[in-house]
N, C-alpha and C. Protein backbone atom coordinates (compact mmCIF):
# COMPACT_ATOMS: atom_id res chain seq x y z
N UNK A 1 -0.50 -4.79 -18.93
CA UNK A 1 -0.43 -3.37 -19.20
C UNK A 1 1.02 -2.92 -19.17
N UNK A 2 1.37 -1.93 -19.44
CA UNK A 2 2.39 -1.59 -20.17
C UNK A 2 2.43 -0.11 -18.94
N UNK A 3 3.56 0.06 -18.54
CA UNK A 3 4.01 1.40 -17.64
C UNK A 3 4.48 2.78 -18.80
N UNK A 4 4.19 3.20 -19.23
CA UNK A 4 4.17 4.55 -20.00
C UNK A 4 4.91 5.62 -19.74
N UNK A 5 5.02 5.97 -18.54
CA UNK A 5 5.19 7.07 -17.99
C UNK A 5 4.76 6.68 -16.04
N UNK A 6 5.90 7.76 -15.36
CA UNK A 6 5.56 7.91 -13.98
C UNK A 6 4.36 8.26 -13.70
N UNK A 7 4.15 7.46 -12.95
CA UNK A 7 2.10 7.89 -11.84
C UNK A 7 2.58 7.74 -10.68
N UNK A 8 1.72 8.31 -9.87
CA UNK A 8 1.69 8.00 -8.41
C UNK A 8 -0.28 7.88 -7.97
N UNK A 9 -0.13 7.70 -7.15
CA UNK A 9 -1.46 7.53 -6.59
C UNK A 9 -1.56 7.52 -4.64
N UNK A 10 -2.31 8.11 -3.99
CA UNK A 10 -2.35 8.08 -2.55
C UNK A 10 -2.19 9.25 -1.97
N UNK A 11 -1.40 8.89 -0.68
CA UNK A 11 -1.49 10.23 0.60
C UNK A 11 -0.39 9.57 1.37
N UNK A 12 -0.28 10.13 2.28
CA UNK A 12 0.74 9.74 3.08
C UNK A 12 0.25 9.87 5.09
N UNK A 13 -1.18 10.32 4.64
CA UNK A 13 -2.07 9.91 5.43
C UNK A 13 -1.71 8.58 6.15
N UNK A 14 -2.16 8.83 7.42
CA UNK A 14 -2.65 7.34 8.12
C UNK A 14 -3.80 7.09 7.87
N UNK A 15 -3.44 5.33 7.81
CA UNK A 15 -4.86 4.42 7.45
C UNK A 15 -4.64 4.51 5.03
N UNK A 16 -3.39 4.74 5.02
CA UNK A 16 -3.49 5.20 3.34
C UNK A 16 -1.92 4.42 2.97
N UNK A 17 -1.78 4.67 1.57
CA UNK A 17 -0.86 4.64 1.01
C UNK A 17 -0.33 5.36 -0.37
N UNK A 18 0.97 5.72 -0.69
CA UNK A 18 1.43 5.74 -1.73
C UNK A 18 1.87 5.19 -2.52
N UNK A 19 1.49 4.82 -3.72
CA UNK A 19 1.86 4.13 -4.89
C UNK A 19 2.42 4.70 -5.75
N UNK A 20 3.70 4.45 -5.93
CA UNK A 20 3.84 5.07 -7.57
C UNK A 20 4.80 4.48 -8.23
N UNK A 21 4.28 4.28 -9.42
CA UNK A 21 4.87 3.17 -10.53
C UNK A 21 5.93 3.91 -11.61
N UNK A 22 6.90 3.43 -12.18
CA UNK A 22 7.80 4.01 -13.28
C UNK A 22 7.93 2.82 -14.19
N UNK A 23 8.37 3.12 -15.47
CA UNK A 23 8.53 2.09 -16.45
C UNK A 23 10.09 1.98 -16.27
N UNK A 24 9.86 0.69 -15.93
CA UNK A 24 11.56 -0.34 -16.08
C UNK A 24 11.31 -1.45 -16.70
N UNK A 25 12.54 -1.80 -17.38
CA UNK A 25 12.56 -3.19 -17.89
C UNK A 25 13.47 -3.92 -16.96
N UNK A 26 12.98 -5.37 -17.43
CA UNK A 26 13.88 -6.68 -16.49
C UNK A 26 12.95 -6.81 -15.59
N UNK A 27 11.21 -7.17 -15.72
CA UNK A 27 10.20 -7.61 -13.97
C UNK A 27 10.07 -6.27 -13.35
N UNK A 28 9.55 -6.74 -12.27
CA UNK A 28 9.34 -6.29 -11.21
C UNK A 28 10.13 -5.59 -10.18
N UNK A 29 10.43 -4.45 -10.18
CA UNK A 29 11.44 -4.16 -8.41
C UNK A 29 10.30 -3.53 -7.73
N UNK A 30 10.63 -3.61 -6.46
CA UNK A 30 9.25 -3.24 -5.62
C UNK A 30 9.95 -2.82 -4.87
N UNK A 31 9.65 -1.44 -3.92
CA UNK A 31 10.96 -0.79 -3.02
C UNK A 31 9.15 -0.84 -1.80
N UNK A 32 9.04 -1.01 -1.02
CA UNK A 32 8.42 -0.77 0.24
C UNK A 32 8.64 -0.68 1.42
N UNK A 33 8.60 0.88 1.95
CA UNK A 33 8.28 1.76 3.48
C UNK A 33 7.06 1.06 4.04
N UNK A 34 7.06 0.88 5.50
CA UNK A 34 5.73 0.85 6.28
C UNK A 34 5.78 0.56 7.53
N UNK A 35 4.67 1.60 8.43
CA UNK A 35 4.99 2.23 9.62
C UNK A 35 4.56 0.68 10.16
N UNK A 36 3.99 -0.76 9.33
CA UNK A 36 3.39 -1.52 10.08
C UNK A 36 4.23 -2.65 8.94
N UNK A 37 5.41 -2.46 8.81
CA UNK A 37 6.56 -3.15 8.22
C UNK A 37 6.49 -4.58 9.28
N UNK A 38 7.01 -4.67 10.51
CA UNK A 38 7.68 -6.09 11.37
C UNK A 38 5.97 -6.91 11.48
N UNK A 39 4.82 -6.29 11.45
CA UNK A 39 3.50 -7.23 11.07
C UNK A 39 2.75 -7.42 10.27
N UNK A 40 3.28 -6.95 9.19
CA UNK A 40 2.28 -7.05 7.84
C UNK A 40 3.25 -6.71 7.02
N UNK A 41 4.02 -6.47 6.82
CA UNK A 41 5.11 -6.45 5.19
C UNK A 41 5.29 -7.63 4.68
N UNK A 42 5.05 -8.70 5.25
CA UNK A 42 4.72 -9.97 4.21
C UNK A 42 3.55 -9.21 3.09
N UNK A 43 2.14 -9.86 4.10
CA UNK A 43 1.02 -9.53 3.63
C UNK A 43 0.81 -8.51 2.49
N UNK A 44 1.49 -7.00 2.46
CA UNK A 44 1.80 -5.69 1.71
C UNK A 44 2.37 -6.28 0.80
N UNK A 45 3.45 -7.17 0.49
CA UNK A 45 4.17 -6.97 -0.55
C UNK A 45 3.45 -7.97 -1.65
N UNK A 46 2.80 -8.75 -0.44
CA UNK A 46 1.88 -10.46 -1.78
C UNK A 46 0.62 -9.28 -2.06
N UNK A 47 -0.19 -8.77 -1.42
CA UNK A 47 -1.06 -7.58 -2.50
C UNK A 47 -0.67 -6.83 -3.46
N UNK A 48 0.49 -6.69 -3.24
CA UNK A 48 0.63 -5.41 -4.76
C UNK A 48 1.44 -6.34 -5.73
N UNK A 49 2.20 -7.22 -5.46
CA UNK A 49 2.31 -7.93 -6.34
C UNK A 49 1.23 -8.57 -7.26
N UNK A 50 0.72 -9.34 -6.47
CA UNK A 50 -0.98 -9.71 -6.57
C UNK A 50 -1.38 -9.35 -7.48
N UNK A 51 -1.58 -7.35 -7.05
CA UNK A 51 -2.55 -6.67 -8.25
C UNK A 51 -1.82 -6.39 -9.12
N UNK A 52 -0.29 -6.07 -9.55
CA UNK A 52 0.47 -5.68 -10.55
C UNK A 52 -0.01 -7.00 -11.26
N UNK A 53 -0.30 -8.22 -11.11
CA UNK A 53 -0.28 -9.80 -11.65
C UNK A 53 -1.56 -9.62 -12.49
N UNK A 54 -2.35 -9.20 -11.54
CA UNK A 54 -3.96 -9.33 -12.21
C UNK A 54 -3.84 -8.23 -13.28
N UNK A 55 -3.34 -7.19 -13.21
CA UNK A 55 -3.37 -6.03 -14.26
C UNK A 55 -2.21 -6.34 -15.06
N UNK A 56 -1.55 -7.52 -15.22
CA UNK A 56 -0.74 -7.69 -16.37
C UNK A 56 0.89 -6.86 -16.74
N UNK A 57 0.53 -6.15 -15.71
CA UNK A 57 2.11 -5.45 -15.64
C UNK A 57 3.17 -6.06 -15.15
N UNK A 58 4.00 -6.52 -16.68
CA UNK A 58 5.11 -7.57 -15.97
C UNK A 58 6.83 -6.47 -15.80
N UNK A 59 6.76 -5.51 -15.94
CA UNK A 59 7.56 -4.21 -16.22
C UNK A 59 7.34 -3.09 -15.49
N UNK A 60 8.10 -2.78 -14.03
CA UNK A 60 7.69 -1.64 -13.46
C UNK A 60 8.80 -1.32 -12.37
N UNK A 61 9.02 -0.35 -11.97
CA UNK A 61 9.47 -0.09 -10.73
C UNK A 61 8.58 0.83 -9.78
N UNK A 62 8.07 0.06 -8.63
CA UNK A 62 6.90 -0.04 -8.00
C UNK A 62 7.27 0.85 -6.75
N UNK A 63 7.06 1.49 -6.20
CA UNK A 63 7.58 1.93 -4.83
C UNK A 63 6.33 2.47 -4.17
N UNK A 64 6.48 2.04 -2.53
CA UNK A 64 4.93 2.00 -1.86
C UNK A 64 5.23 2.37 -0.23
N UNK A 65 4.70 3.52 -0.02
CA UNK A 65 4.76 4.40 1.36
C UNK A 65 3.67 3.60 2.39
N UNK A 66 3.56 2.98 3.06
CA UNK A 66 2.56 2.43 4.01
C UNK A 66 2.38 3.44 4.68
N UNK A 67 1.29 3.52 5.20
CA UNK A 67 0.99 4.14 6.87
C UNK A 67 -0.22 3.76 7.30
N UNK A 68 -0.20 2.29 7.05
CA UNK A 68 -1.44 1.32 7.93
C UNK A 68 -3.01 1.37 6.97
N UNK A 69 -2.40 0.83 5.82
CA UNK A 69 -3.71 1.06 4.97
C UNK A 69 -4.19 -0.87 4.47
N UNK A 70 -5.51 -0.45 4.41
CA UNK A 70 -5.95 -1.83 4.63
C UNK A 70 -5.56 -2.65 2.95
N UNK A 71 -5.88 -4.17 2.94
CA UNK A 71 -5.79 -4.78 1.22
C UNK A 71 -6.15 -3.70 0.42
N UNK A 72 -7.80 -3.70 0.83
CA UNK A 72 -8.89 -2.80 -0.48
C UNK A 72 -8.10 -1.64 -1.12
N UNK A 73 -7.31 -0.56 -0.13
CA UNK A 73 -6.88 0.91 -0.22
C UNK A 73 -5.66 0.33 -0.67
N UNK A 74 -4.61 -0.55 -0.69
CA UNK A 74 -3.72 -1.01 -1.52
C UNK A 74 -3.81 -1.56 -2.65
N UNK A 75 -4.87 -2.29 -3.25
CA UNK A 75 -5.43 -2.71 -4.55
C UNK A 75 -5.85 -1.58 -4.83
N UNK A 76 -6.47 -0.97 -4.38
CA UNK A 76 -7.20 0.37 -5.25
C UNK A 76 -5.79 1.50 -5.36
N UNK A 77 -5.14 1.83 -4.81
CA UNK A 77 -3.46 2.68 -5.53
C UNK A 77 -2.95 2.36 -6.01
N UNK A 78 -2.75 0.75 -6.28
CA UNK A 78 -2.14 0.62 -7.29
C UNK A 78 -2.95 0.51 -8.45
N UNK A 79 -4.32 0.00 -8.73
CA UNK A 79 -4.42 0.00 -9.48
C UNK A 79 -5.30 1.40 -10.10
N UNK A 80 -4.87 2.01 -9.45
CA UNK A 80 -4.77 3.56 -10.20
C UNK A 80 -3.75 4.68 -10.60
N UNK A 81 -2.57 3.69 -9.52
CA UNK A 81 -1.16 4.33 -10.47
C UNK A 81 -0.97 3.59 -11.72
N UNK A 82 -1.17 2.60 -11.57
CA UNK A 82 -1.13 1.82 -12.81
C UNK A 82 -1.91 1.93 -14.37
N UNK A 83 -3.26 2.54 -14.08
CA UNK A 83 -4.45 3.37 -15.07
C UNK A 83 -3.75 4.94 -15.88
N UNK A 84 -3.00 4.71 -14.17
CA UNK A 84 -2.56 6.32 -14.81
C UNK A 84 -1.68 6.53 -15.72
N UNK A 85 -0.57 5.64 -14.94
CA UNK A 85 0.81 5.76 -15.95
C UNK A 85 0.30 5.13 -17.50
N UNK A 86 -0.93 4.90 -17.71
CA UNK A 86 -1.20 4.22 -18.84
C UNK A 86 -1.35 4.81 -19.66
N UNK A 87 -2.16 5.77 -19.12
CA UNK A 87 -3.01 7.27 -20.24
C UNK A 87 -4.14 6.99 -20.60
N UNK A 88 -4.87 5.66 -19.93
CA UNK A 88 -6.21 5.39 -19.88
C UNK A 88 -7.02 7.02 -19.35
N UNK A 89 -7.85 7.19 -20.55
CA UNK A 89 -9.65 8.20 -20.10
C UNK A 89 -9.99 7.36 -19.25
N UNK A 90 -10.52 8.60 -18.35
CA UNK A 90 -11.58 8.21 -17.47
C UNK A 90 -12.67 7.33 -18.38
N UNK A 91 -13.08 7.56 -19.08
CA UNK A 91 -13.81 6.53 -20.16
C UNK A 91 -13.77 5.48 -20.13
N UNK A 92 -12.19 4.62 -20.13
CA UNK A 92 -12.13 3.38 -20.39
C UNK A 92 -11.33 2.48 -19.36
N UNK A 93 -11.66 2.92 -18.23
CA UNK A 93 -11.10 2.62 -16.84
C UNK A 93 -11.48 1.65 -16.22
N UNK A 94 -11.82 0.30 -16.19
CA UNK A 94 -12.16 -0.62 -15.46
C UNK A 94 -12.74 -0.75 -14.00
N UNK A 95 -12.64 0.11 -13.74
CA UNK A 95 -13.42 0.03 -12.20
C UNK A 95 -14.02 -1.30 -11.16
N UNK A 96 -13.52 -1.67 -10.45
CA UNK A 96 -13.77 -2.90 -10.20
C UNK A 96 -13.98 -4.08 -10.86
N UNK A 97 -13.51 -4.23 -12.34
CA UNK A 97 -13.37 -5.71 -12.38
C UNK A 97 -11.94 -5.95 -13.09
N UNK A 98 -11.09 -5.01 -13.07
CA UNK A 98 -9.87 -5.64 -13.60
C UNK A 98 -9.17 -6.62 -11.90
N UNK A 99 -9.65 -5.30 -10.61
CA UNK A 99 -8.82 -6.56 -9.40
C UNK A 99 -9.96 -6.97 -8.84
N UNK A 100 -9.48 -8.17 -8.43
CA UNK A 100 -11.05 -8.65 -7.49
C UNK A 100 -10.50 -9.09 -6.07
């Protein structure tokens, strides 16, 4: 998929996250905050990579607010900043089977 335009997706809630994607060229940059950074910012950064992989977005500048949100709630922001910045209808939205 192709980055279009800025999206964001999330809260800044605990137990949540913020996602929000911009179109860059040259890969991937990934900027990531998180209140649970020194025990899980490995883990955080191989998920959203992960799902940017499975959704085909090889072009983005990715930036992601932690505040202790589990895999599922990190696959699911991104891959709805990612729907968004697309200009995908609700219509033609994949819903559980583009990440697994």
């Amino acid at each position: 998929m192709e980055i279009l335009k800025p999206a964001m997706a999330g809260t800044l809630e605990s137990s949540d996250a913020q996602v929000t994607v911009e179109p860059m060229d040259g890969g991937i940059q990934l900027s990531l905050q998180s209140s649970v950074m020194n025990q899980y910012g490995r883990q955080i950064r191989e998920t959203v990579l992960e799902t940017l992989d499975r959704l085909e977005v090889k072009n983005a500048k990715v930036t992601v607010v932690d505040k202790g949100a589990l895999d599922c709630t990190l696959k699911a922001r991104v891959e709805c900043a990612v729907f968004r910045s697309c200009g995908q209808s609700a219509a033609n939205i994949p819903w559980g089977g583009a990440v697994r």
